[in-house]
Protein backbone atom coordinates (compact mmCIF):
# COMPACT_ATOMS: atom_id res chain seq x y z
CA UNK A 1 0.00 0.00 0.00
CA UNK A 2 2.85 2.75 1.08
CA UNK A 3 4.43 1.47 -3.10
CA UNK A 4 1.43 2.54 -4.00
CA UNK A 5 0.81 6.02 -2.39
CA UNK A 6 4.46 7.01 -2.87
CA UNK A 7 3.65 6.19 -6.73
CA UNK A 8 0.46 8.13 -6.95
CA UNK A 9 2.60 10.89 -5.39
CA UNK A 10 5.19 10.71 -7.85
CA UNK A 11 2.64 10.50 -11.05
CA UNK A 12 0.99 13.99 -9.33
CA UNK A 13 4.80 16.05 -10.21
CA UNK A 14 4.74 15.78 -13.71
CA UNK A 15 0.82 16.53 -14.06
CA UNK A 16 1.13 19.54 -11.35
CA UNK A 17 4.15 20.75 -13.61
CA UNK A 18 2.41 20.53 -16.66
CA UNK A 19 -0.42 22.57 -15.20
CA UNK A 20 1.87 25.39 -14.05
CA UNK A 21 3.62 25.01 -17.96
CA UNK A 22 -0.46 25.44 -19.30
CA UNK A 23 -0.83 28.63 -17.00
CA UNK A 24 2.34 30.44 -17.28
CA UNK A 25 2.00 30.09 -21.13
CA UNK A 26 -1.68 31.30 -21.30
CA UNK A 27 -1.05 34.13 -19.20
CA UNK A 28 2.30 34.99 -20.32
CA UNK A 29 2.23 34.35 -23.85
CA UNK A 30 -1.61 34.29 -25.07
CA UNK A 31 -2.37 37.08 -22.10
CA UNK A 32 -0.94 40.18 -23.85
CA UNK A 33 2.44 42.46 -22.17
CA UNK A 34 1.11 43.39 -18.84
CA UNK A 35 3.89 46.39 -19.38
CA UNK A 36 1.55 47.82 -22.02
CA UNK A 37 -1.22 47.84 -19.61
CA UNK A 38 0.46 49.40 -17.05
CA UNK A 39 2.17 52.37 -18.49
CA UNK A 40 -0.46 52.70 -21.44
CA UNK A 41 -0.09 53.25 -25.26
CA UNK A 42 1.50 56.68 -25.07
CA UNK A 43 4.41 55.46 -23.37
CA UNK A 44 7.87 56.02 -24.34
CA UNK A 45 10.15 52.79 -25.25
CA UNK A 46 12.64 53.90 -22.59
CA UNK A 47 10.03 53.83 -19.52
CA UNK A 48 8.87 50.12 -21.44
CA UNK A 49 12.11 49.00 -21.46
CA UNK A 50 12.69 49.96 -17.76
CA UNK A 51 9.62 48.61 -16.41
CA UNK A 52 10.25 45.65 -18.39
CA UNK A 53 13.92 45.10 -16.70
CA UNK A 54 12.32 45.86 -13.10
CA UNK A 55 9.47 43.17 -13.42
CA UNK A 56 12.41 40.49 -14.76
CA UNK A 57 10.33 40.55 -18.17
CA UNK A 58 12.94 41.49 -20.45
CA UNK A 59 14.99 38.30 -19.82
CA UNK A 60 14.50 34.60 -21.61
CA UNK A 61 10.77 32.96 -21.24
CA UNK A 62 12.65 29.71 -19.73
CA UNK A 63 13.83 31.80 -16.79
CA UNK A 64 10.95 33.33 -16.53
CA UNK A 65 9.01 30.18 -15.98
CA UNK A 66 11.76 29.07 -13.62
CA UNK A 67 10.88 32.23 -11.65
CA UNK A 68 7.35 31.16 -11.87
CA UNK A 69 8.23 27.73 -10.51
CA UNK A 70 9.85 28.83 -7.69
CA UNK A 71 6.85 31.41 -6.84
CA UNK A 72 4.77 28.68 -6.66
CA UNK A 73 7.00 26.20 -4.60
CA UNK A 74 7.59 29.06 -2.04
CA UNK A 75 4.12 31.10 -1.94
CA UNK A 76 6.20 33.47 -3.11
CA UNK A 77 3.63 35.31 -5.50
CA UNK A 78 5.15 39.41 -5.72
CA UNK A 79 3.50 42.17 -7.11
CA UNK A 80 0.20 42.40 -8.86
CA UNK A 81 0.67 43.99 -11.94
CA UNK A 82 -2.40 46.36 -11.61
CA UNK A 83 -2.58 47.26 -7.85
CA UNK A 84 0.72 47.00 -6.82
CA UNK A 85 0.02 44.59 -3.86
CA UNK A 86 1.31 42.24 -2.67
CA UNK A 87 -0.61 38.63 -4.07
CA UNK A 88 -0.50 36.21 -1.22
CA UNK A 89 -2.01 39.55 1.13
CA UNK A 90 -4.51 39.86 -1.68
CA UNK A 91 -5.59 36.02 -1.26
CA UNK A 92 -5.65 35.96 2.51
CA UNK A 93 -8.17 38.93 2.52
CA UNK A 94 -10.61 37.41 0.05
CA UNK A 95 -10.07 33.87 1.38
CA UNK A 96 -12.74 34.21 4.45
CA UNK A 97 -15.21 35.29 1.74
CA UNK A 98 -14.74 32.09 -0.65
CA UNK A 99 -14.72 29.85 2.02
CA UNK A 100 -17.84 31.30 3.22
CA UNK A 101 -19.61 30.71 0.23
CA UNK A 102 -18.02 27.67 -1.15
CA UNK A 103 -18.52 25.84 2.64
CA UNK A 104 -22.24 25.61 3.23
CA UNK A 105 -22.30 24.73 -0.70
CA UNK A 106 -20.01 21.86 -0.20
CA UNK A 107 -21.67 20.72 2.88
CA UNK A 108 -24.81 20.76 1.11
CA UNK A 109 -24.61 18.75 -1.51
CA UNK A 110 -22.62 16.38 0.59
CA UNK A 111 -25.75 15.50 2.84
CA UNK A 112 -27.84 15.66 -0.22
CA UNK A 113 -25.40 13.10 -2.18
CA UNK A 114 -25.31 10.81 0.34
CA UNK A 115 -28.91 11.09 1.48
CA UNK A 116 -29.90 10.18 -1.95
CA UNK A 117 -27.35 7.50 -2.49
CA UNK A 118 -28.77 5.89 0.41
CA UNK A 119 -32.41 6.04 -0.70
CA UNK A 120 -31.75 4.86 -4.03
CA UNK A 121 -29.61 1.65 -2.57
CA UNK A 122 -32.76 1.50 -0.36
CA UNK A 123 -35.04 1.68 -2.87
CA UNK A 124 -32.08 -0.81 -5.73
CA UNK A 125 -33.93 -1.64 -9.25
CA UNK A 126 -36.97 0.22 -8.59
CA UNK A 127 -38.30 2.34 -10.75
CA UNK A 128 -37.43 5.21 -7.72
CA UNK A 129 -34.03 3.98 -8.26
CA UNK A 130 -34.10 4.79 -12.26
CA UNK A 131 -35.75 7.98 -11.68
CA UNK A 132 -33.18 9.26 -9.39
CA UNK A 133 -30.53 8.43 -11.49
CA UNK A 134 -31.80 10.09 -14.20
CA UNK A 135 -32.75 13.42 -12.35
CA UNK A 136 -28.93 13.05 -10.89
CA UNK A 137 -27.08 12.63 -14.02
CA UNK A 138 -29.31 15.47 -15.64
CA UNK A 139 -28.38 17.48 -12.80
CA UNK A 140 -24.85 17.20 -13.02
CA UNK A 141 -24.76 17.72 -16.41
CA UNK A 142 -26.08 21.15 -15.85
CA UNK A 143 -23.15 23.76 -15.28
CA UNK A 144 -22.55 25.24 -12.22
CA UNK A 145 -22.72 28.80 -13.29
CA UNK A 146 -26.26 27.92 -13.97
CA UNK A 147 -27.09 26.91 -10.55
CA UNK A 148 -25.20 30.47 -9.26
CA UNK A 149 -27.30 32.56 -11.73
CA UNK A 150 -30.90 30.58 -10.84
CA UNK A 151 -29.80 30.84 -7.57
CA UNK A 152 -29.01 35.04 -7.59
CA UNK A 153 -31.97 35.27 -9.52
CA UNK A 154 -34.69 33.89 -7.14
CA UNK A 155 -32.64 33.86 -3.96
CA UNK A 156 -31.72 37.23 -4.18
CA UNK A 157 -33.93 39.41 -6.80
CA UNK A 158 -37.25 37.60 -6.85
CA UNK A 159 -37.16 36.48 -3.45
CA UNK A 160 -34.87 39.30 -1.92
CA UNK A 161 -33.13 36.66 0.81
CA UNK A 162 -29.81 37.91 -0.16
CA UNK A 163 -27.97 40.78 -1.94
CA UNK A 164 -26.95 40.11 -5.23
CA UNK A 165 -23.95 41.69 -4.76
CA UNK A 166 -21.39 43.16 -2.35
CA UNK A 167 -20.10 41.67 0.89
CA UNK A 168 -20.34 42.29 4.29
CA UNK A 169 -19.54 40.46 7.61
């Protein structure tokens, strides 16, 4: 069993790099120079080139992504581009506000998966059983932004139970 975990481990490094290869390259090649955004079009190449050298942009994309690699190994994140912040003080604000949304969700449909798992093994090769299993994969094949826009819709504006936007503790 330990062979076995200590495999699984070892098969999660190359997917885990792969998905930090994906990201870097969509939002450092596909994503557009953040340099542009920051100084705007009227810019002079001089104040580009500077910025560029100060961010570590101007230097090889390998390096770059080596620099990205370590960020992530460390929690190391810098600068946002756009605020100036720092990234991991940026996530540890907002963090209390995903959890509290994403917790009662995920404890919800965990009492409702297993409550209706154990019905329909109750209720095994009935026709309760097929309907269930319809209505479940039907459900799931639904995305979840749909659920969070019926759910702002008559939570919030028809019903009025909760704002539709803002946050406040």
């Amino acid at each position: 069993m330990l062979n076995y975990v200590i495999r699984r481990v070892l098969y999660m490094v190359p997917v885990l790099f792969c998905i930090a290869l994906v990201t870097f390259l969509l939002f450092n090649v596909v994503g557009g120079d953040p340099v542009l955004t920051m100084v705007g079009r009227h810019a002079n190449a001089q104040t580009i080139a500077d910025l560029r050298a100060e961010l570590g942009l101007d230097r090889p994309l390998y390096m770059q992504f080596v620099d990205y690699l370590r960020q992530i190994v460390t929690f190391d994140y810098g600068r946002s581009y756009s605020t100036k912040r720092e990234i991991m003080s940026m996530m540890m604000e907002t963090a209390p506000v995903s959890f509290s949304l994403a917790l009662p969700g995920f404890l919800i449909t965990t009492v409702l998966s297993i409550g209706m798992s154990l019905f329909v093994a109750f209720w095994r090769g009935t026709w309760v059983d097929r309907v269930i299993v319809v209505v479940s994969v039907f459900m799931i094949s639904v995305p979840s932004l749909a659920y969070i826009l019926f759910g702002q819709y008559f939570l919030s504006y028809k019903l009025g139970w909760f704002p539709i936007s803002g946050f406040s503790w």
